[in-house]
PDB file of N, CA and C in Angstrom:
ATOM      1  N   UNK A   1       5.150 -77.241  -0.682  1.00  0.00           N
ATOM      2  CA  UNK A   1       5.335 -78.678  -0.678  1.00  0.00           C
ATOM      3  C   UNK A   1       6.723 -78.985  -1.230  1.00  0.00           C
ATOM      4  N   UNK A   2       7.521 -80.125  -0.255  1.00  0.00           N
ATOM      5  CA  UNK A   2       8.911 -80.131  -1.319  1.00  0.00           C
ATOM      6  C   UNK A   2       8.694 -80.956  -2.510  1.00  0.00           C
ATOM      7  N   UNK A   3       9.686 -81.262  -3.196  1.00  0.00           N
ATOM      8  CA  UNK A   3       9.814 -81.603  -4.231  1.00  0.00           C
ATOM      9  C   UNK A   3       9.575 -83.535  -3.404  1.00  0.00           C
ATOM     10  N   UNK A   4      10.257 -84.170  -2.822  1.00  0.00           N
ATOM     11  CA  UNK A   4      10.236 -85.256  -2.485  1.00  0.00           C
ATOM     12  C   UNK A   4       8.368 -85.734  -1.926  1.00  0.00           C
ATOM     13  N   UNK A   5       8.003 -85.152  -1.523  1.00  0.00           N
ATOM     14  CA  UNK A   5       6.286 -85.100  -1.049  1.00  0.00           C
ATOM     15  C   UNK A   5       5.764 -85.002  -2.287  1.00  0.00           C
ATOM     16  N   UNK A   6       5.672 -84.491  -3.616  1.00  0.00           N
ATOM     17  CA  UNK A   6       5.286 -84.523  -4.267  1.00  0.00           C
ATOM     18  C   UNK A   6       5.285 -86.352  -5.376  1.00  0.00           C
ATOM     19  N   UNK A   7       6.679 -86.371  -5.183  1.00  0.00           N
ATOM     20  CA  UNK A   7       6.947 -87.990  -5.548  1.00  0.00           C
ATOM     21  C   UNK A   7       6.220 -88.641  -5.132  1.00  0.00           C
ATOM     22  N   UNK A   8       5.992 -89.069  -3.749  1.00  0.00           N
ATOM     23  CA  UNK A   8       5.528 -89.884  -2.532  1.00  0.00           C
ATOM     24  C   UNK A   8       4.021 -90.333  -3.125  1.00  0.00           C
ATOM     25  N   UNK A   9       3.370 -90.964  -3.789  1.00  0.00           N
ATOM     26  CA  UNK A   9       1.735 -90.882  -4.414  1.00  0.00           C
ATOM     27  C   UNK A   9       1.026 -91.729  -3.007  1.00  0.00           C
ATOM     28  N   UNK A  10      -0.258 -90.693  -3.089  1.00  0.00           N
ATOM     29  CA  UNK A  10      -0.483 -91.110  -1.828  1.00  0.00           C
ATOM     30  C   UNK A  10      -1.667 -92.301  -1.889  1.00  0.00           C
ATOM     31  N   UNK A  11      -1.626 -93.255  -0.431  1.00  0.00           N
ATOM     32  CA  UNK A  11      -1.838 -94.290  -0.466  1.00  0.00           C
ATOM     33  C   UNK A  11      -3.088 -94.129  -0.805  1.00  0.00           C
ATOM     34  N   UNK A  12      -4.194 -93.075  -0.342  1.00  0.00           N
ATOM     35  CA  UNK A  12      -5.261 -93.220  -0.150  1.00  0.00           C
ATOM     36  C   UNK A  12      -5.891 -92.573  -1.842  1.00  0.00           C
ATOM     37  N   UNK A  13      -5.095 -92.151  -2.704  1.00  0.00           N
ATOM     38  CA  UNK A  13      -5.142 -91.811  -4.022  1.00  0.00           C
ATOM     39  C   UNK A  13      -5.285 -92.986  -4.723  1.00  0.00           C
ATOM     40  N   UNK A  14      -4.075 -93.873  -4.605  1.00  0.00           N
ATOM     41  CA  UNK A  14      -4.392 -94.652  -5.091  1.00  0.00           C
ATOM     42  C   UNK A  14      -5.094 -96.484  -4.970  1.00  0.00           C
ATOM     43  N   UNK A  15      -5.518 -95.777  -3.842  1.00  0.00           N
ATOM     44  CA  UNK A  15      -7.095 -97.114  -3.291  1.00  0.00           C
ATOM     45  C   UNK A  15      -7.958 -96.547  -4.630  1.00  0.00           C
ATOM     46  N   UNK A  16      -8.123 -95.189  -4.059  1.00  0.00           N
ATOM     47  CA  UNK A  16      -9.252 -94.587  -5.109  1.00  0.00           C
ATOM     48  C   UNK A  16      -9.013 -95.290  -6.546  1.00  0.00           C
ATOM     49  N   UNK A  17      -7.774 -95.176  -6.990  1.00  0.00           N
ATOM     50  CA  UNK A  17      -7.416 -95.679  -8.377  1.00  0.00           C
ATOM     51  C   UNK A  17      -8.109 -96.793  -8.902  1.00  0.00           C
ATOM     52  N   UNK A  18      -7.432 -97.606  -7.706  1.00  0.00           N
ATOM     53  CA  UNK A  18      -7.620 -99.347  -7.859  1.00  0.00           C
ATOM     54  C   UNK A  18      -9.009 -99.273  -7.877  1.00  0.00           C
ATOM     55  N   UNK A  19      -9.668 -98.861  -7.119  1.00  0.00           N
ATOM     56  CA  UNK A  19     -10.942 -99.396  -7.173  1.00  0.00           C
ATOM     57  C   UNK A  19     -12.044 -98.800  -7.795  1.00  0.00           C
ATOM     58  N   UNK A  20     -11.835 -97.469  -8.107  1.00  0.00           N
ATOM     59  CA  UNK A  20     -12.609 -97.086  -9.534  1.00  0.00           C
ATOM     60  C   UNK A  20     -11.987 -96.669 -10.884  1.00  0.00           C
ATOM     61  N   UNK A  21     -11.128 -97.109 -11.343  1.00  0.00           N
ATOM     62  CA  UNK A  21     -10.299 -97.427 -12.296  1.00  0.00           C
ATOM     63  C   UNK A  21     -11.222 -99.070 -13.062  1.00  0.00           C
ATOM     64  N   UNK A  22     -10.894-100.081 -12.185  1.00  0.00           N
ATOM     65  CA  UNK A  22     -11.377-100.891 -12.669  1.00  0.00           C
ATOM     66  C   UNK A  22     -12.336-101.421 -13.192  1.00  0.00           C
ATOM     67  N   UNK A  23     -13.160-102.350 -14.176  1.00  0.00           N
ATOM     68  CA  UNK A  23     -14.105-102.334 -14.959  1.00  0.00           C
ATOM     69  C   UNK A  23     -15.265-102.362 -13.832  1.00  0.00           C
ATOM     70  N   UNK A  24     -15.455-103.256 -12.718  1.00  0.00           N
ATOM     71  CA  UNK A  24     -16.295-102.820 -12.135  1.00  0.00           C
ATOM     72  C   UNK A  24     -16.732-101.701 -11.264  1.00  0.00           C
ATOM     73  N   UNK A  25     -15.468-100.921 -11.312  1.00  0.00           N
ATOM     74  CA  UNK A  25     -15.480 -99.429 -10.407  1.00  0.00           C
ATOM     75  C   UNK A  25     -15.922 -98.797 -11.380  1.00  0.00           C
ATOM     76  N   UNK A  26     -15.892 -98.981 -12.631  1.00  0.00           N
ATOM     77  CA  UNK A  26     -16.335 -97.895 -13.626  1.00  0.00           C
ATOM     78  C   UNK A  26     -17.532 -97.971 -13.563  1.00  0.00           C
ATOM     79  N   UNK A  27     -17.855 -99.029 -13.675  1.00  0.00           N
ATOM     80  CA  UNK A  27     -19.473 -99.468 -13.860  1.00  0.00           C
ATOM     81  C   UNK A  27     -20.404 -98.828 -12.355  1.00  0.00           C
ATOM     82  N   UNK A  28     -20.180 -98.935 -11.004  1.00  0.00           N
ATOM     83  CA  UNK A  28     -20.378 -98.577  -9.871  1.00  0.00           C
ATOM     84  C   UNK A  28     -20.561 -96.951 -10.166  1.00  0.00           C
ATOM     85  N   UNK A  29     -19.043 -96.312 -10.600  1.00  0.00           N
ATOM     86  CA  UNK A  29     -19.338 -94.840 -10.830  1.00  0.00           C
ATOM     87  C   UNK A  29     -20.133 -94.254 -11.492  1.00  0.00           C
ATOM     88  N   UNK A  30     -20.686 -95.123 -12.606  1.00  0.00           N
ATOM     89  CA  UNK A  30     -20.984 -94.435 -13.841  1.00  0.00           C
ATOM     90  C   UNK A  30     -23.255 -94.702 -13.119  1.00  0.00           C
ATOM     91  N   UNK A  31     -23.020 -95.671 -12.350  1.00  0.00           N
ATOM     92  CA  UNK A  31     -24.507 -95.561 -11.701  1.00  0.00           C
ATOM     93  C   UNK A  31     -24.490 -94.513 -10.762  1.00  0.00           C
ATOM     94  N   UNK A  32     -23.398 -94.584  -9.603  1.00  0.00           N
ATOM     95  CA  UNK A  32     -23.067 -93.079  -8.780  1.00  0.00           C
ATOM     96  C   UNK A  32     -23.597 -92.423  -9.483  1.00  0.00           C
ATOM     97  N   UNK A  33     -23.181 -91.910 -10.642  1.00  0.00           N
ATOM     98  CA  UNK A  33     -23.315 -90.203 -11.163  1.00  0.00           C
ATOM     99  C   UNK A  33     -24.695 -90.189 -11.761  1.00  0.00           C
ATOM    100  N   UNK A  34     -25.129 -91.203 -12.223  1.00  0.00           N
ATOM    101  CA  UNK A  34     -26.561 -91.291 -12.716  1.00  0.00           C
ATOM    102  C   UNK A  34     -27.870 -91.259 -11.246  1.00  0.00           C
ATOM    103  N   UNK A  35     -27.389 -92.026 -10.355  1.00  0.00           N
ATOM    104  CA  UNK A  35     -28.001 -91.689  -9.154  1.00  0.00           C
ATOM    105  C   UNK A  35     -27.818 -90.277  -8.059  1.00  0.00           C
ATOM    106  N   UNK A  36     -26.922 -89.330  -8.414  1.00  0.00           N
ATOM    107  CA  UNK A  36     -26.579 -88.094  -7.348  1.00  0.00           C
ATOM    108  C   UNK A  36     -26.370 -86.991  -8.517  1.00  0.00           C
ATOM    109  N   UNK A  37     -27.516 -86.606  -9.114  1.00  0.00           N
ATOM    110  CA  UNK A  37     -27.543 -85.220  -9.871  1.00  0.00           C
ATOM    111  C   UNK A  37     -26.383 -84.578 -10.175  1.00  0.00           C
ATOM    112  N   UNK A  38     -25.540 -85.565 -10.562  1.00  0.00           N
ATOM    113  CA  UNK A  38     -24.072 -84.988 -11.740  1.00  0.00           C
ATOM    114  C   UNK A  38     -25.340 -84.394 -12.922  1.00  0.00           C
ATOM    115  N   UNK A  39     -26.056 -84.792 -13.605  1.00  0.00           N
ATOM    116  CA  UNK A  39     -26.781 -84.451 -15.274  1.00  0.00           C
ATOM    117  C   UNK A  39     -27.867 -83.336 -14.490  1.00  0.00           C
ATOM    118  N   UNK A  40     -28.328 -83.314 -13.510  1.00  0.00           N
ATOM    119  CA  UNK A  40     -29.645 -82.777 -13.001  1.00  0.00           C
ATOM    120  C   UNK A  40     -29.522 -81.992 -12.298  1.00  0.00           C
ATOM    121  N   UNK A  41     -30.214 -80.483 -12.570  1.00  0.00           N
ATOM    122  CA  UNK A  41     -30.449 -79.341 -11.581  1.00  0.00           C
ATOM    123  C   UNK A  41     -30.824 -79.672 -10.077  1.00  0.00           C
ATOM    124  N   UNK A  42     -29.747 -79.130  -8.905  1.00  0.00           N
ATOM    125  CA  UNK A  42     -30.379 -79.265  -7.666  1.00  0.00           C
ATOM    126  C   UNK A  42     -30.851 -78.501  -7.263  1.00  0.00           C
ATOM    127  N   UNK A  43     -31.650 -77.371  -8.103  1.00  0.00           N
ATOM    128  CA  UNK A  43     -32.282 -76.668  -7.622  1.00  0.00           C
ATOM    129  C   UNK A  43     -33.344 -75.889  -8.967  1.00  0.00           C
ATOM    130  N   UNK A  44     -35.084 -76.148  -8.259  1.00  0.00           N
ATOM    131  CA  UNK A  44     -35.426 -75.955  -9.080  1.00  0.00           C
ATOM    132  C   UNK A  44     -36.921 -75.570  -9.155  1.00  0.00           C
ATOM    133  N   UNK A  45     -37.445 -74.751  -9.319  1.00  0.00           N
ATOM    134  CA  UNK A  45     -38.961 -74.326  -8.644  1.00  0.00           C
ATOM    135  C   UNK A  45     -39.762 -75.277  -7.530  1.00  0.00           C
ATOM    136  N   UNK A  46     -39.656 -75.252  -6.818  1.00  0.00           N
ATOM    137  CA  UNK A  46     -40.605 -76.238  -5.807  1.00  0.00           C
ATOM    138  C   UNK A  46     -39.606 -76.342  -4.858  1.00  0.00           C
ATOM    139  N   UNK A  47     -38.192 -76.390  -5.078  1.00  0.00           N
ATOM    140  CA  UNK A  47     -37.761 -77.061  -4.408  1.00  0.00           C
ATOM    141  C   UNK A  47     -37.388 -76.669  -2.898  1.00  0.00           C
ATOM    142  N   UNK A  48     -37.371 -77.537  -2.238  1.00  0.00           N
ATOM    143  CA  UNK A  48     -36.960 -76.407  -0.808  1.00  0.00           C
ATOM    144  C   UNK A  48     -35.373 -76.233  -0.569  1.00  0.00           C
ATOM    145  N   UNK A  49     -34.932 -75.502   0.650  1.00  0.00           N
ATOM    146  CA  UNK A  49     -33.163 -75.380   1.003  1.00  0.00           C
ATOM    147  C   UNK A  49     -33.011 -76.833   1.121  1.00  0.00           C
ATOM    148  N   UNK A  50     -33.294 -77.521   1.608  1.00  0.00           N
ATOM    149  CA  UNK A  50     -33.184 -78.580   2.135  1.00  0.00           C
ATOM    150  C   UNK A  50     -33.059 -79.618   1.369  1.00  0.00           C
ATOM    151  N   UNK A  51     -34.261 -79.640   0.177  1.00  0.00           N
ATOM    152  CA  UNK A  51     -33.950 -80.664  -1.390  1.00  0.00           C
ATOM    153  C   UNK A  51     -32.080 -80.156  -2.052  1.00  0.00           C
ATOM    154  N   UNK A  52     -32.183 -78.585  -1.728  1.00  0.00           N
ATOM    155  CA  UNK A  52     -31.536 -78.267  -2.927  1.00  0.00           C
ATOM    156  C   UNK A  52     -30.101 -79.107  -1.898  1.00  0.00           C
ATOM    157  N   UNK A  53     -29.648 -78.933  -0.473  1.00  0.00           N
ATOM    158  CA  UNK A  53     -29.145 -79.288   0.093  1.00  0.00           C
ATOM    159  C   UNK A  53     -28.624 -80.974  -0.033  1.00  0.00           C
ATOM    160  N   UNK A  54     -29.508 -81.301   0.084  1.00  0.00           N
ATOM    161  CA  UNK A  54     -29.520 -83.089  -0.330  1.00  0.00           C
ATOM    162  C   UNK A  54     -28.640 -83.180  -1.755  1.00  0.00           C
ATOM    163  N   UNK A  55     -29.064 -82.744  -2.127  1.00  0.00           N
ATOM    164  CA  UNK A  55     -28.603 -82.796  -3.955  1.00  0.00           C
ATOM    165  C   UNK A  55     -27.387 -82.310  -3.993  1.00  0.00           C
ATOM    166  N   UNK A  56     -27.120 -81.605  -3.847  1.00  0.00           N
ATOM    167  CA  UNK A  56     -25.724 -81.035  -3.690  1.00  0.00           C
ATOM    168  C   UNK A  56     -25.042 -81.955  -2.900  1.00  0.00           C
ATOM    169  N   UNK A  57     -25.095 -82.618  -1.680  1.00  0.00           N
ATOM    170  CA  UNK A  57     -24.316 -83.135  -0.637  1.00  0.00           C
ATOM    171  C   UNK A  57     -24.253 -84.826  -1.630  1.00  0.00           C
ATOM    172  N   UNK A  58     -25.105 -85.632  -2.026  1.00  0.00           N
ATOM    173  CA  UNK A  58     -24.959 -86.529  -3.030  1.00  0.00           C
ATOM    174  C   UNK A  58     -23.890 -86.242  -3.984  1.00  0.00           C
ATOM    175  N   UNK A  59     -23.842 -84.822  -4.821  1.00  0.00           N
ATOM    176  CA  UNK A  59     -23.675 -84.634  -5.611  1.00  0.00           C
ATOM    177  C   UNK A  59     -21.837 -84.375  -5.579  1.00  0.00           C
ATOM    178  N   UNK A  60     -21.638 -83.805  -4.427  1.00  0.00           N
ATOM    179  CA  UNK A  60     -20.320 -83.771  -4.359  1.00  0.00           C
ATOM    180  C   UNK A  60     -19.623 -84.575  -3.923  1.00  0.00           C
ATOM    181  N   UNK A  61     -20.103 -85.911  -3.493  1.00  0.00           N
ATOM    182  CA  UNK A  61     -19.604 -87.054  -3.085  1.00  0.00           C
ATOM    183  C   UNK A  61     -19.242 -87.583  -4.586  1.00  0.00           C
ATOM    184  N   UNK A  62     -19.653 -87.498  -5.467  1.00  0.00           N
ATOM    185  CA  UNK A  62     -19.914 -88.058  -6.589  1.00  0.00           C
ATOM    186  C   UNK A  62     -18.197 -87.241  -7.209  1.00  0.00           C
ATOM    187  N   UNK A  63     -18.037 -85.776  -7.322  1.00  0.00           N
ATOM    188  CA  UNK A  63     -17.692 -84.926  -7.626  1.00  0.00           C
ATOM    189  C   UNK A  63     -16.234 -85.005  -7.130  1.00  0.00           C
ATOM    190  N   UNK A  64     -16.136 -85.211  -6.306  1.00  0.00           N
ATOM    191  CA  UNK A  64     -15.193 -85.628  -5.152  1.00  0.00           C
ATOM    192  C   UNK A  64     -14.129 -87.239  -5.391  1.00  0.00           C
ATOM    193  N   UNK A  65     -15.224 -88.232  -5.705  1.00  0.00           N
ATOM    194  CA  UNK A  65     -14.403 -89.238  -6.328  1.00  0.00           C
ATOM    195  C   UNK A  65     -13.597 -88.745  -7.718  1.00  0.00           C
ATOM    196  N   UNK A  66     -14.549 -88.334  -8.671  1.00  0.00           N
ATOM    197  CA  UNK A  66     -13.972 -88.010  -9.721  1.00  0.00           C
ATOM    198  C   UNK A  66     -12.813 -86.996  -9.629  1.00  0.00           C
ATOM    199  N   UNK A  67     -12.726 -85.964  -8.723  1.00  0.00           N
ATOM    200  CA  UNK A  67     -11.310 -85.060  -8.882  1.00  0.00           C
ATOM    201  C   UNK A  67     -10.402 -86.195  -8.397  1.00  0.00           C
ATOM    202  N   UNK A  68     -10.668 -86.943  -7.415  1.00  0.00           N
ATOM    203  CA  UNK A  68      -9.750 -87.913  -6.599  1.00  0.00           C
ATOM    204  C   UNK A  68      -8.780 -88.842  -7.728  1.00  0.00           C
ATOM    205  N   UNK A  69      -9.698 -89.220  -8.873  1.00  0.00           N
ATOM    206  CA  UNK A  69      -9.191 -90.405  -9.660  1.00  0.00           C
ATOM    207  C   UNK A  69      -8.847 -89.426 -10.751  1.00  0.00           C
ATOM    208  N   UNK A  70      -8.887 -88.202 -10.950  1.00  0.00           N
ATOM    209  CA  UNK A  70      -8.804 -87.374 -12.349  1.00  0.00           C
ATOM    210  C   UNK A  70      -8.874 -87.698 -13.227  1.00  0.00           C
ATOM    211  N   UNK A  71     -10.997 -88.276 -13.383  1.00  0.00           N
ATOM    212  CA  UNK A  71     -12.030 -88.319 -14.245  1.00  0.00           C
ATOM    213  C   UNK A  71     -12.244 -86.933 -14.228  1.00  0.00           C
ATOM    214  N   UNK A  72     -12.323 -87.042 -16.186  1.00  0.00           N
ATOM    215  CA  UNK A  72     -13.389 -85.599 -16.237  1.00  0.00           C
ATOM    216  C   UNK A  72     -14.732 -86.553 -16.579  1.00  0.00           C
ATOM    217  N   UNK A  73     -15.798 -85.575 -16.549  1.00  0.00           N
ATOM    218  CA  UNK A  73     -16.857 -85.508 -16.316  1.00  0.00           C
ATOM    219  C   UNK A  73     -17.851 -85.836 -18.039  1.00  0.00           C
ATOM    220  N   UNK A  74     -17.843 -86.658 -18.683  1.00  0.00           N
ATOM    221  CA  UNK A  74     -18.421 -87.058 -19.956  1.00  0.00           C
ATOM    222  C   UNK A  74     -19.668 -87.184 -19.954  1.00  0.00           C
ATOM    223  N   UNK A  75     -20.796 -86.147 -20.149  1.00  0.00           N
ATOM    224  CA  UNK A  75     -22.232 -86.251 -20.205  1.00  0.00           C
ATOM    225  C   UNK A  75     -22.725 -87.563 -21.362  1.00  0.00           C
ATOM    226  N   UNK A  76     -23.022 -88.714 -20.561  1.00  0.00           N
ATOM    227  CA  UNK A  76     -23.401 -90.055 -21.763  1.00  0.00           C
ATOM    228  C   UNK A  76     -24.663 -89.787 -22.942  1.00  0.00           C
ATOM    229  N   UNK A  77     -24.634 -90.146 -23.332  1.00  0.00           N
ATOM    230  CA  UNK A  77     -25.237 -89.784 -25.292  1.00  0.00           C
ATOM    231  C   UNK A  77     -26.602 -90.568 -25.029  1.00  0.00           C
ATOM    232  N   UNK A  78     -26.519 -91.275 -24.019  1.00  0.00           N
ATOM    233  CA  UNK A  78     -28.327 -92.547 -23.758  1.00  0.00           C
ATOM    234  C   UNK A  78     -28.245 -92.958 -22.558  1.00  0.00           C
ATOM    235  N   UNK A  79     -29.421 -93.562 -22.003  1.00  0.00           N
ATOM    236  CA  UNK A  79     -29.312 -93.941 -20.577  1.00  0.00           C
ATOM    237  C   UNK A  79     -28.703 -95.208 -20.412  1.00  0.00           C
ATOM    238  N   UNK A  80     -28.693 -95.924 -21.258  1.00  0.00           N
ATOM    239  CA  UNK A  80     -27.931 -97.040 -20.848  1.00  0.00           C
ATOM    240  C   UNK A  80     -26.025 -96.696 -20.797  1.00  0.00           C
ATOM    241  N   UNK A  81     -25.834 -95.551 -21.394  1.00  0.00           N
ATOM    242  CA  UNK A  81     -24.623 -95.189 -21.150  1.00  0.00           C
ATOM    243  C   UNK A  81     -24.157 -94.386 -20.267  1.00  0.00           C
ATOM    244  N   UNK A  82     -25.236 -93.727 -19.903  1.00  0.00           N
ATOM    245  CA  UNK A  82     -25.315 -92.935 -18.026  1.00  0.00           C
ATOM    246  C   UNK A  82     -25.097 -94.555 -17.191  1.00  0.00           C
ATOM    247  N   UNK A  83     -26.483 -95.136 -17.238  1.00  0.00           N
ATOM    248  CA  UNK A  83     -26.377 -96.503 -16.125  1.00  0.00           C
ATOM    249  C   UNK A  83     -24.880 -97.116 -16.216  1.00  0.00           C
ATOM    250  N   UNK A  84     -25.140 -97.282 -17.356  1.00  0.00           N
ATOM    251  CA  UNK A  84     -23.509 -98.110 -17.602  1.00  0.00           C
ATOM    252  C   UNK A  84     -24.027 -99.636 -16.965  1.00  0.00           C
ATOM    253  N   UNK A  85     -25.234 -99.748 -17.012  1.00  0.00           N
ATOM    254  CA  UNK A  85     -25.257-101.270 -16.990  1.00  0.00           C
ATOM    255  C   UNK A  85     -26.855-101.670 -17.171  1.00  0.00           C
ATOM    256  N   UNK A  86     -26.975-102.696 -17.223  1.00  0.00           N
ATOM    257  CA  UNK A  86     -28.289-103.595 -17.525  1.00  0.00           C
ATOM    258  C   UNK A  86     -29.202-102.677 -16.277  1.00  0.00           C
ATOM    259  N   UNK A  87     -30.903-102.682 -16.469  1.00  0.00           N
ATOM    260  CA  UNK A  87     -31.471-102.113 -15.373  1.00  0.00           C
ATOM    261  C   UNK A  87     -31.469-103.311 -14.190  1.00  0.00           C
ATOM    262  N   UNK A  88     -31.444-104.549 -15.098  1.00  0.00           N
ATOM    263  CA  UNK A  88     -31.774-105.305 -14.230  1.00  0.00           C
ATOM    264  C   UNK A  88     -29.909-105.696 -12.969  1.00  0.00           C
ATOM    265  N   UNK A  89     -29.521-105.477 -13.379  1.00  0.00           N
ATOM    266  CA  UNK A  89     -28.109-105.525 -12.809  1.00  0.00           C
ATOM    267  C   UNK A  89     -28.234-105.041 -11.001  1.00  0.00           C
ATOM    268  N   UNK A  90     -28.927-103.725 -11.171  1.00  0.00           N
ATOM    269  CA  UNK A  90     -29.341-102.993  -9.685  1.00  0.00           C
ATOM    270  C   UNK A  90     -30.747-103.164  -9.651  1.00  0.00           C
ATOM    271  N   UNK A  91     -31.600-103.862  -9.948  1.00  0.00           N
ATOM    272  CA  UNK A  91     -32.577-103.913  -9.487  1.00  0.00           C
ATOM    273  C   UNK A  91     -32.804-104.225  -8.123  1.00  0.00           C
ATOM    274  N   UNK A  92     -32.234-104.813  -7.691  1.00  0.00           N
ATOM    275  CA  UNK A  92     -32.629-105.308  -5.949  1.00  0.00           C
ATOM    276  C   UNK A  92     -31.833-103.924  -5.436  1.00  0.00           C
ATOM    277  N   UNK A  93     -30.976-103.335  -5.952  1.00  0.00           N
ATOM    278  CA  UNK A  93     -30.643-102.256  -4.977  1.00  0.00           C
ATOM    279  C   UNK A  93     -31.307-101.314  -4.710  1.00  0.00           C
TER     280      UNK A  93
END
């Protein structure tokens, strides 16, 4: 890569920025990771190829934003700090 390509920050980096950077992108992510087995084994007695499959494919979507925005990965201390928001906030979702 030259040196000038490296300058260049790319556009689609920083969409990612803008929009989970911000207080409500944080809040969005921080349910992401609580909803797609960032904390939880995808694989696990019972489970079939196919569960473990699902879980993983959630999971790296999740995984994937975060290298994008270069979040590390902070296991939350309570569930309201996994949710990162009221239950009732996503309830209709």
């Amino acid at each position: 890569m030259s040196p000038l390509a490296a300058e260049t920050p790319d556009p689609l980096e920083q969409d990612y920025h803008t929009v989970f950077r911000s207080e409500a992108g944080e809040r969005v992510l921080r349910h992401l990771m609580s909803k797609s087995f960032i904390w939880e084994p995808t694989q696990d007695k019972g489970f079939t190829a196919m569960d473990m499959a699902n879980k993983e494919g959630q999971r790296m979507v999740v995984l994937g934003i975060l290298g994008m925005i270069g979040k590390k990965m902070e296991k939350p201390t309570t569930y309201a700090d996994e949710a990162g928001v009221q239950e009732q906030d996503y309830a209709d979702a």
